[in-house]
Protein backbone atom coordinates (compact mmCIF):
# COMPACT_ATOMS: atom_id res chain seq x y z
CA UNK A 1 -34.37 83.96 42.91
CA UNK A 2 -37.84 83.74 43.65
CA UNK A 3 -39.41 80.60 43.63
CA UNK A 4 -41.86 79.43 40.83
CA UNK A 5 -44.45 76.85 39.56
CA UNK A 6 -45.91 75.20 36.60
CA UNK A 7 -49.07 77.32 37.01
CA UNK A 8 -47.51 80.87 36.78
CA UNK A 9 -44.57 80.21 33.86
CA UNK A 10 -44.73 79.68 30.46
CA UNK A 11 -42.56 77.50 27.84
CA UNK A 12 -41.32 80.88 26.09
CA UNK A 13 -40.24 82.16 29.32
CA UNK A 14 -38.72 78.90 30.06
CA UNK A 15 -37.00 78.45 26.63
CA UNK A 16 -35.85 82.47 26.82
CA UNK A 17 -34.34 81.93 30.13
CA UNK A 18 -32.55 78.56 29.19
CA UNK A 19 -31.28 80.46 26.01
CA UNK A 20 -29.88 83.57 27.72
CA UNK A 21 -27.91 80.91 30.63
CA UNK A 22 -26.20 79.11 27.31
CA UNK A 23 -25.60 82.77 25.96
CA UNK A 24 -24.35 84.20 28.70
CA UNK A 25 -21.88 81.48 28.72
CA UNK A 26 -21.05 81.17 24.92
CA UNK A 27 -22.26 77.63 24.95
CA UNK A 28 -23.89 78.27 22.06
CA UNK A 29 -21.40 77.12 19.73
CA UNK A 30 -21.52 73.27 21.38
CA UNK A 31 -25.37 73.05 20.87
CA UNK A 32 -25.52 71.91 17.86
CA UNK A 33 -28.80 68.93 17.35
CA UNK A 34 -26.71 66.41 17.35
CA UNK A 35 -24.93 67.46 20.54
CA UNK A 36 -28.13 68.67 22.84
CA UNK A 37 -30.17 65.10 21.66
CA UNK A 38 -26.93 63.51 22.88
CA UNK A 39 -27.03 65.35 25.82
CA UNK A 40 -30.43 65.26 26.75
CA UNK A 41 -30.50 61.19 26.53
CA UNK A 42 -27.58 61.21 28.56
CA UNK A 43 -29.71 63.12 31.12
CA UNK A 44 -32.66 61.01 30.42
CA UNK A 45 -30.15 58.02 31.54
CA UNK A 46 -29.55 59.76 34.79
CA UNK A 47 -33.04 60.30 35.20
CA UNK A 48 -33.75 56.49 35.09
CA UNK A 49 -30.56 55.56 37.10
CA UNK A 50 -32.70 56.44 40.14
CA UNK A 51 -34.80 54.06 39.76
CA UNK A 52 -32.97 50.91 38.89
CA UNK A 53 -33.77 48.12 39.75
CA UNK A 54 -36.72 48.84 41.54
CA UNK A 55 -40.29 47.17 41.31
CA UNK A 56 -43.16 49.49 39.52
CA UNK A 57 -44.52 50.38 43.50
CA UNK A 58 -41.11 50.88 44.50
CA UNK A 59 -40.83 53.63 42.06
CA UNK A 60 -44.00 55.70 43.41
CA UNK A 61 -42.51 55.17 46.97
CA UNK A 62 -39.08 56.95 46.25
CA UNK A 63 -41.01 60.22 45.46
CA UNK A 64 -41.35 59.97 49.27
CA UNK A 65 -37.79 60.06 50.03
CA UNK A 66 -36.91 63.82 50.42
CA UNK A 67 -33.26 63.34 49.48
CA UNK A 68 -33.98 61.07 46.57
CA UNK A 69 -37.20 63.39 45.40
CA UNK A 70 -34.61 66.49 45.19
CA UNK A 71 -32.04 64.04 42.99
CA UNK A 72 -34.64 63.17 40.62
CA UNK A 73 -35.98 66.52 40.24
CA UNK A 74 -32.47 67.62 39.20
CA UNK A 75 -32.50 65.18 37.15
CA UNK A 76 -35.74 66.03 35.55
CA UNK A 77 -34.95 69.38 35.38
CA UNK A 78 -32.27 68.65 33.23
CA UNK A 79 -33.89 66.84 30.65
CA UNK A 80 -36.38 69.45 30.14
CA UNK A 81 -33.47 72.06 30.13
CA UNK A 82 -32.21 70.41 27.40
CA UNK A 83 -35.43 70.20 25.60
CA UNK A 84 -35.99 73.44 25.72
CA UNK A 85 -32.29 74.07 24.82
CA UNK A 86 -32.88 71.56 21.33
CA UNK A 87 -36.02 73.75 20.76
CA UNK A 88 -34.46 76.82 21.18
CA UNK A 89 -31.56 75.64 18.41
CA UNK A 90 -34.05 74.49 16.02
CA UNK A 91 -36.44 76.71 15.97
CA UNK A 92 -39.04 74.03 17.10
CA UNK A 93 -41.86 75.83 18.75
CA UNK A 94 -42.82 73.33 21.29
CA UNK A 95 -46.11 73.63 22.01
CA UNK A 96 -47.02 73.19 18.42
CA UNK A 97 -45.19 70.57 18.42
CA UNK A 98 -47.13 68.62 22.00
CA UNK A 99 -50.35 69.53 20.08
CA UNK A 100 -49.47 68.29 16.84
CA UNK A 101 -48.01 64.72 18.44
CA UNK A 102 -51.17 64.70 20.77
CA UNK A 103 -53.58 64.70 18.17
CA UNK A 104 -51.37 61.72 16.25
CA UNK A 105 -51.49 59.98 19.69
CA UNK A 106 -55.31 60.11 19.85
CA UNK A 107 -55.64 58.86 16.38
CA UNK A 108 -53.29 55.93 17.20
CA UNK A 109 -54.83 55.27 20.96
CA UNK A 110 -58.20 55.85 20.43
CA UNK A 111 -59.89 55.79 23.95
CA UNK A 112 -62.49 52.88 22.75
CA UNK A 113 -59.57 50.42 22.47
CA UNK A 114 -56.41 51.97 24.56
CA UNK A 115 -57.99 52.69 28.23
CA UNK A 116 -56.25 50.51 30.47
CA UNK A 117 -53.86 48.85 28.26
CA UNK A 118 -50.03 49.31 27.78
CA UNK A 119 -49.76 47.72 24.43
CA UNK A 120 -48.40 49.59 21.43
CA UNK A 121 -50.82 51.07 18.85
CA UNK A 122 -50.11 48.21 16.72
CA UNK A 123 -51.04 45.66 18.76
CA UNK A 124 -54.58 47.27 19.58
């Protein structure tokens, strides 16, 4: 399969291609909500398992690692899979969805009071 990037695929392609690999494979019938927002914190969890442990700068420097880069990218990959999957099952169209929670984001970390702090909204 040819390789390709952020810049030349889209979400429904993305979504339509994670949907036909469940199809194809009758996994349909286990992807219930409840099931793929199981699964995809379990992933999530696997995701953050590779970095453990590890001091902030520690983190960056992993990305360096070639054999740990590849692991987390898996890993990545299968929390979005999932995503996609839960999207795909509920009929969420996604990036509705980013825009809609972006513009609540903005409202709730406006730039005058959130830029360069990691506090919650409420404590702004």
């Amino acid at each position: 399969m040819k390789s390709r990037s952020d810049a030349d695929v889209c979400i429904a392609e993305l979504k339509r291609r994670v949907l036909a690999f469940a199809h194809e494979r009758e996994w349909e019938q286990f992807h219930s909500p409840k099931n793929l927002s199981m699964a995809l914190a379990a992933e999530a969890a696997e995701l953050m398992e590779n970095f453990l442990w590890m001091q902030p700068e520690d983190s960056r420097r992993a990305m360096d690692d070639e054999r740990r880069r590849k692991a987390i990218e898996e890993e990545l990959a299968d929390v979005v899979i999932y995503a996609l999957q839960f999207a795909n099952q509920t009929g969420i169209d996604l990036a509705t969805a980013i825009e809609a929670k972006m513009e609540i984001n903005a409202r709730k970390y406006p730039v005058e009071k959130a830029r360069g702090r990691s506090e919650k909204y409420t404590e702004l």
